[in-house]
Protein backbone atom coordinates (compact mmCIF):
# COMPACT_ATOMS: atom_id res chain seq x y z
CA UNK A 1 -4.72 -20.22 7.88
CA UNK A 2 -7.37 -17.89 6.40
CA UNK A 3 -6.86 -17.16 2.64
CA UNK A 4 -9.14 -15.26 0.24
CA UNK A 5 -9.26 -17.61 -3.20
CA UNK A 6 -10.27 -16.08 -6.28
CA UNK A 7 -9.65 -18.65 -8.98
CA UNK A 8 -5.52 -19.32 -9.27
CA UNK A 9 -5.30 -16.03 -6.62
CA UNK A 10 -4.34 -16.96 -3.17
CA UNK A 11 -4.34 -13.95 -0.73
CA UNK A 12 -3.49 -14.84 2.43
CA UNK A 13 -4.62 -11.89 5.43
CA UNK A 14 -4.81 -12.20 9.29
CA UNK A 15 -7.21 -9.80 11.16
CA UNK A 16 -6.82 -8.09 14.47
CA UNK A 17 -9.40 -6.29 16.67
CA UNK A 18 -12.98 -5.06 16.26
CA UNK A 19 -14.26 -1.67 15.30
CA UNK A 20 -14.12 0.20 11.83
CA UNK A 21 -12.28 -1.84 9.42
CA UNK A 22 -8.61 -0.85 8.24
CA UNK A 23 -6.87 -2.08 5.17
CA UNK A 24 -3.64 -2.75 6.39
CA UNK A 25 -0.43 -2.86 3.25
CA UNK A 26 3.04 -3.49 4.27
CA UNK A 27 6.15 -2.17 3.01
CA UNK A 28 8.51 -3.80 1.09
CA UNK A 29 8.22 -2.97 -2.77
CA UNK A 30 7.08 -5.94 -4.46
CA UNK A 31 7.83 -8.53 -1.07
CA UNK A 32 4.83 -6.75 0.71
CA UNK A 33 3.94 -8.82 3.44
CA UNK A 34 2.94 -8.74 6.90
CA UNK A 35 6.39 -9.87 8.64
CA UNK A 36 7.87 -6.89 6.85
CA UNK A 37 5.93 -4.84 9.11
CA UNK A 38 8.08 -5.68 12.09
CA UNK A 39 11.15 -4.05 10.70
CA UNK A 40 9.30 -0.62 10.13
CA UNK A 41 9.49 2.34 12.78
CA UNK A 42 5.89 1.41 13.52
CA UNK A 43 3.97 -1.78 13.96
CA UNK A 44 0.35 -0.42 12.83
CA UNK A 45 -1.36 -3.98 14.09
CA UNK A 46 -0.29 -3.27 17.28
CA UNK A 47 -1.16 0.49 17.87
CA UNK A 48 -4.48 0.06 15.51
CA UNK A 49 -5.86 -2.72 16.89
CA UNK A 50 -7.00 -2.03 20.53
CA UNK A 51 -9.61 0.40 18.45
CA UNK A 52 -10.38 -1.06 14.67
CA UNK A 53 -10.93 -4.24 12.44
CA UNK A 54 -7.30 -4.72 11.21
CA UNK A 55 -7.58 -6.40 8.31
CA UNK A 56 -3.34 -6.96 7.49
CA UNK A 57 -2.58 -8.82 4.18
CA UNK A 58 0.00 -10.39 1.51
CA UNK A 59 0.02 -8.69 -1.63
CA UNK A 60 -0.08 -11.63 -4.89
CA UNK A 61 3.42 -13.40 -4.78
CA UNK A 62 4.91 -11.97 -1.52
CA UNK A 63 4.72 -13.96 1.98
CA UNK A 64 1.74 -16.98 1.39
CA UNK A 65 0.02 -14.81 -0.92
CA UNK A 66 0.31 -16.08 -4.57
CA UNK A 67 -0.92 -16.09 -8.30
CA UNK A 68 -0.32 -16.35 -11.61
CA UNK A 69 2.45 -13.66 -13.79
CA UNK A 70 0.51 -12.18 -16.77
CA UNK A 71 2.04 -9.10 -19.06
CA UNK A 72 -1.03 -7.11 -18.83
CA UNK A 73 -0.16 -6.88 -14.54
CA UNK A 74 -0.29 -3.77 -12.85
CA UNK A 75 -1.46 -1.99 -9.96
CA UNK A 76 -4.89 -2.83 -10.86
CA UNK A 77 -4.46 -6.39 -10.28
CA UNK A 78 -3.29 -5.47 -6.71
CA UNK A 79 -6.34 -3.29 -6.16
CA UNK A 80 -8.86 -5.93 -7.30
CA UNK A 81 -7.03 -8.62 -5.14
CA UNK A 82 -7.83 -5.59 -2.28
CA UNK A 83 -11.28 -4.48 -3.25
CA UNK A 84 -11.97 -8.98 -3.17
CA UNK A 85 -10.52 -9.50 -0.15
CA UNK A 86 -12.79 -6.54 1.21
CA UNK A 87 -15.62 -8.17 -0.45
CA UNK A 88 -14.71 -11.74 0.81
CA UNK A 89 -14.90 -10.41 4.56
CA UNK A 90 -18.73 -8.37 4.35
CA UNK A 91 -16.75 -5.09 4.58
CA UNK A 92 -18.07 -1.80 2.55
CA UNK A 93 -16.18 1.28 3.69
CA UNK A 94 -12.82 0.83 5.26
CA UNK A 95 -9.49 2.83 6.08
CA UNK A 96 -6.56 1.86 3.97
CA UNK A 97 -2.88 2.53 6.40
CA UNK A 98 -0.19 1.95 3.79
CA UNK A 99 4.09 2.25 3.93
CA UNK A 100 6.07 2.53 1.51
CA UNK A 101 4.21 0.99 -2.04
CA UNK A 102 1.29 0.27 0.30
CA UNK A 103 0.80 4.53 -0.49
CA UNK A 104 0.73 3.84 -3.90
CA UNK A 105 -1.80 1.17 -3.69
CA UNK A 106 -3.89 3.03 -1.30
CA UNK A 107 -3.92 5.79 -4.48
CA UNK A 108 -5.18 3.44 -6.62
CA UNK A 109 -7.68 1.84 -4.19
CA UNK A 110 -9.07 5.57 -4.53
CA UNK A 111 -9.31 5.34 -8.39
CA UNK A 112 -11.20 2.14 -8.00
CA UNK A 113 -13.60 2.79 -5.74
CA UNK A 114 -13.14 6.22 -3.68
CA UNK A 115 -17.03 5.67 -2.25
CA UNK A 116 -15.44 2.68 -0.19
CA UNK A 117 -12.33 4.54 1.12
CA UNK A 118 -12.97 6.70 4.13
CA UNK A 119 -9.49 7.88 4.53
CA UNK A 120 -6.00 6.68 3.79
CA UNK A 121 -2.61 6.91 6.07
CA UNK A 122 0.36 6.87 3.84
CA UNK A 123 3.46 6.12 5.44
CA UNK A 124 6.75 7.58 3.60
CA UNK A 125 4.66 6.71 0.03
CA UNK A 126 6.85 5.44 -3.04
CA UNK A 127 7.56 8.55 -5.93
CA UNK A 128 10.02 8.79 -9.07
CA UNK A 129 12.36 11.56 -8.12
CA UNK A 130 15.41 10.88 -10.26
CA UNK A 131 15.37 6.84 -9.52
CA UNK A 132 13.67 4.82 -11.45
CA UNK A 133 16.50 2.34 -11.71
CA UNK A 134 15.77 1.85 -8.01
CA UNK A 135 12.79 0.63 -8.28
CA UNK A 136 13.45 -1.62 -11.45
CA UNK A 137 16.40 -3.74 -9.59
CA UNK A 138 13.94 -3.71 -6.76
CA UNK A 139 11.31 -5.22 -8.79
CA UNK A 140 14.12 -7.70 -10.86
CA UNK A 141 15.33 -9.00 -7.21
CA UNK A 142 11.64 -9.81 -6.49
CA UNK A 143 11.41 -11.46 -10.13
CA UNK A 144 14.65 -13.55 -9.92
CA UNK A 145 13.43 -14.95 -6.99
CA UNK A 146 9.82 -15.99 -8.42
CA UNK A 147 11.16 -17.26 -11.79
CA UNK A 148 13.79 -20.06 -9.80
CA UNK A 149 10.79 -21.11 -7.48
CA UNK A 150 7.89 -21.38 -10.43
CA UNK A 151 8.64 -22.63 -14.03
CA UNK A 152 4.91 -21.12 -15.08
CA UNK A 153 6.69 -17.43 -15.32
CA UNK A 154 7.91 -16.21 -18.05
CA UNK A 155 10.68 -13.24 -18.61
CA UNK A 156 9.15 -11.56 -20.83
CA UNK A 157 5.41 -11.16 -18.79
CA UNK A 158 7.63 -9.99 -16.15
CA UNK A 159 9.57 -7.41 -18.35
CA UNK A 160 6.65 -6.00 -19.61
CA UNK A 161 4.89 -6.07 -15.70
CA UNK A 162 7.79 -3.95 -14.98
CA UNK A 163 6.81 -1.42 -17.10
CA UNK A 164 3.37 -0.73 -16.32
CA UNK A 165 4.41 -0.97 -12.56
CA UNK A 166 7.30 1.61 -12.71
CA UNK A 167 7.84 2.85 -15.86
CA UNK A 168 5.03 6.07 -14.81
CA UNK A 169 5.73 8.69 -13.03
CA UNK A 170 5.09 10.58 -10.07
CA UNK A 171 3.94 8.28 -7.60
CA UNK A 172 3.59 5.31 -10.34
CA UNK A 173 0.32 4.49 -9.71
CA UNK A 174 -1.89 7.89 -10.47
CA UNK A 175 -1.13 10.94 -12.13
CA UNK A 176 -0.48 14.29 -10.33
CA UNK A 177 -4.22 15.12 -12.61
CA UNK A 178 -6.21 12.33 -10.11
CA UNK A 179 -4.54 13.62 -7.08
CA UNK A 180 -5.37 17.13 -7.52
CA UNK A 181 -9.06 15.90 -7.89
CA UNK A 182 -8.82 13.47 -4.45
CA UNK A 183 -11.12 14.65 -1.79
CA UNK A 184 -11.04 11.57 0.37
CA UNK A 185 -9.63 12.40 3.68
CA UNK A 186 -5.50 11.69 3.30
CA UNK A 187 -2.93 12.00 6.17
CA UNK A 188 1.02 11.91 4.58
CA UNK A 189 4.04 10.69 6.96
CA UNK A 190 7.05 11.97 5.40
CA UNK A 191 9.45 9.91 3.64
CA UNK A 192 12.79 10.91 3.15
CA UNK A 193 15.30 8.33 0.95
CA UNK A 194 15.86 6.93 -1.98
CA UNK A 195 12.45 4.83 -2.58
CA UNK A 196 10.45 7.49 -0.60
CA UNK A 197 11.53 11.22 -1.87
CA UNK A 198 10.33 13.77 0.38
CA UNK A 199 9.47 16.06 -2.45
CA UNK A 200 6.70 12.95 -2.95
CA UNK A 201 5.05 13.38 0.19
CA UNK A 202 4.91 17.02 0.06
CA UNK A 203 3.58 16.85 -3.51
CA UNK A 204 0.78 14.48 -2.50
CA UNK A 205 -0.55 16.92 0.36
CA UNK A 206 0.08 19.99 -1.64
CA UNK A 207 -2.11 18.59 -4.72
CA UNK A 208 -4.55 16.94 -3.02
CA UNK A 209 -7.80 18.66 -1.71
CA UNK A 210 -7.67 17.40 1.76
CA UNK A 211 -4.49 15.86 2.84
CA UNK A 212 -2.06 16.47 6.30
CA UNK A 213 1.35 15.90 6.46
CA UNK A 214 3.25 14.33 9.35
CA UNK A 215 7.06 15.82 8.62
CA UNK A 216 8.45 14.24 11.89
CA UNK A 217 7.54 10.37 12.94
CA UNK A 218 10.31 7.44 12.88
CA UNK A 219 12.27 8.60 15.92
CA UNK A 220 11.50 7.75 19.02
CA UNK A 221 10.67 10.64 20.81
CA UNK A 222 8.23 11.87 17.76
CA UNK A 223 6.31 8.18 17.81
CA UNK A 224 4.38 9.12 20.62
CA UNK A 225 2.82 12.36 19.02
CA UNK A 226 2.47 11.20 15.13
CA UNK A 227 0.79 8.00 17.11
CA UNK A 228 -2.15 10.05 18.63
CA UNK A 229 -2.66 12.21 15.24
CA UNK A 230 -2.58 8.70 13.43
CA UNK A 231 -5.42 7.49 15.70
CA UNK A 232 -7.25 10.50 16.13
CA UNK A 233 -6.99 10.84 12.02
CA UNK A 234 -8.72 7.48 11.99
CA UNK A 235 -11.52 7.68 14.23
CA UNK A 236 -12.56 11.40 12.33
CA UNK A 237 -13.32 9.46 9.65
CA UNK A 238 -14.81 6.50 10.83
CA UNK A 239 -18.11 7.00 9.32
């Protein structure tokens, strides 16, 4: 099983077709891993992969991925496990396709290192729009589970990794300020419940300098359409 190893970091990624590399995140809040995928409206390996270098991972502690619990954790621990993995496989520029908190990370990927990120597909991205409790039980379900399979994590690094993952606003991981600035290419599939306000989405596209906005994609009869605009998005930008 390939991992990338980074002293105690374990990432664990799978790759899928050839072409212009795409950073694939799953959905599923702090659990983001690559079986989550299948439950999603899409399956991005599967449309993505006839035409790009899918490069699909698990985030730190979700699915095989794992490493150690520190206070001072936040989303830049994710993007550096990201920007490694990158680095680990030869690969400079690259497409990040993100759902749900895989938006978020794709944001901060942009802080990090916007020269390497050609463009970035957010699927329904995560926001604070009156529920921020949400996403705390979310992330205390994820850290019940990690504290009775490891004895080396301790409650209060997790309380305080809480904080600096959720306790921000907008969508948690940069500031409205940074996304008015964002010129990278962005292309926004609505969301539309709890964990993924709509009013996030059409914030993100209305801020930044060059973003689209997908409003109609999960059914059925729209995947077709938001498919092609998804690929077509892609190869624009595959430079």
């Amino acid at each position: 099983m390939p991992y990338f190893v980074n002293d105690d970091v374990r990432i664990y990624y799978e790759e899928s077709g050839t072409g212009f590399p795409v950073l694939l995140i799953a959905p599923g809040g702090m659990k983001s891993a690559i079986p989550v995928w299948a439950n999603a409206p899409w399956h991005p390996v599967e449309q993505l992969s006839s035409e790009f270098r899918v490069i699909a991972m698990d985030q730190r502690n979700a699915g095989r991925s794992s490493a150690p619990v520190s206070a001072g954790d936040s989303w830049h621990v994710y993007t550096e496990d990201q920007l490694g993995l990158m680095d680990h496989l030869g690969i400079g520029r690259f497409h990040v396709a993100g759902m749900c908190i895989g938006g978020a990370y794709a944001m901060s990927l942009i802080q990090a290192a916007p020269e390497r990120v050609a463009s970035a597909v957010m699927f329904q991205p995560i926001g604070l729009s009156d529920n921020r409790n949400a996403f705390f039980d979310m992330f205390n379900g994820w850290a019940d589970e990690l504290r009775q399979a490891r004895d080396d994590v301790a409650e209060g690094d997790l309380a305080a990794f809480r904080e600096t993952m959720y306790g921000g606003d907008f969508v948690f991981s940069a500031s409205r300020e940074f996304v008015e600035g964002v010129t990278t290419p962005l292309l926004v599939l609505l969301g539309n419940d709890l964990y993924h306000p709509s009013s996030t989405s059409r914030e993100v596209v209305a801020l930044a300098r060059n973003a689209e906005l997908i409003e109609r994609w999960k059914e059925p009869e729209d995947q077709p359409a938001a498919r092609a605009r998804v690929l077509s998005f892609l190869r624009q930008h595959s430079d």
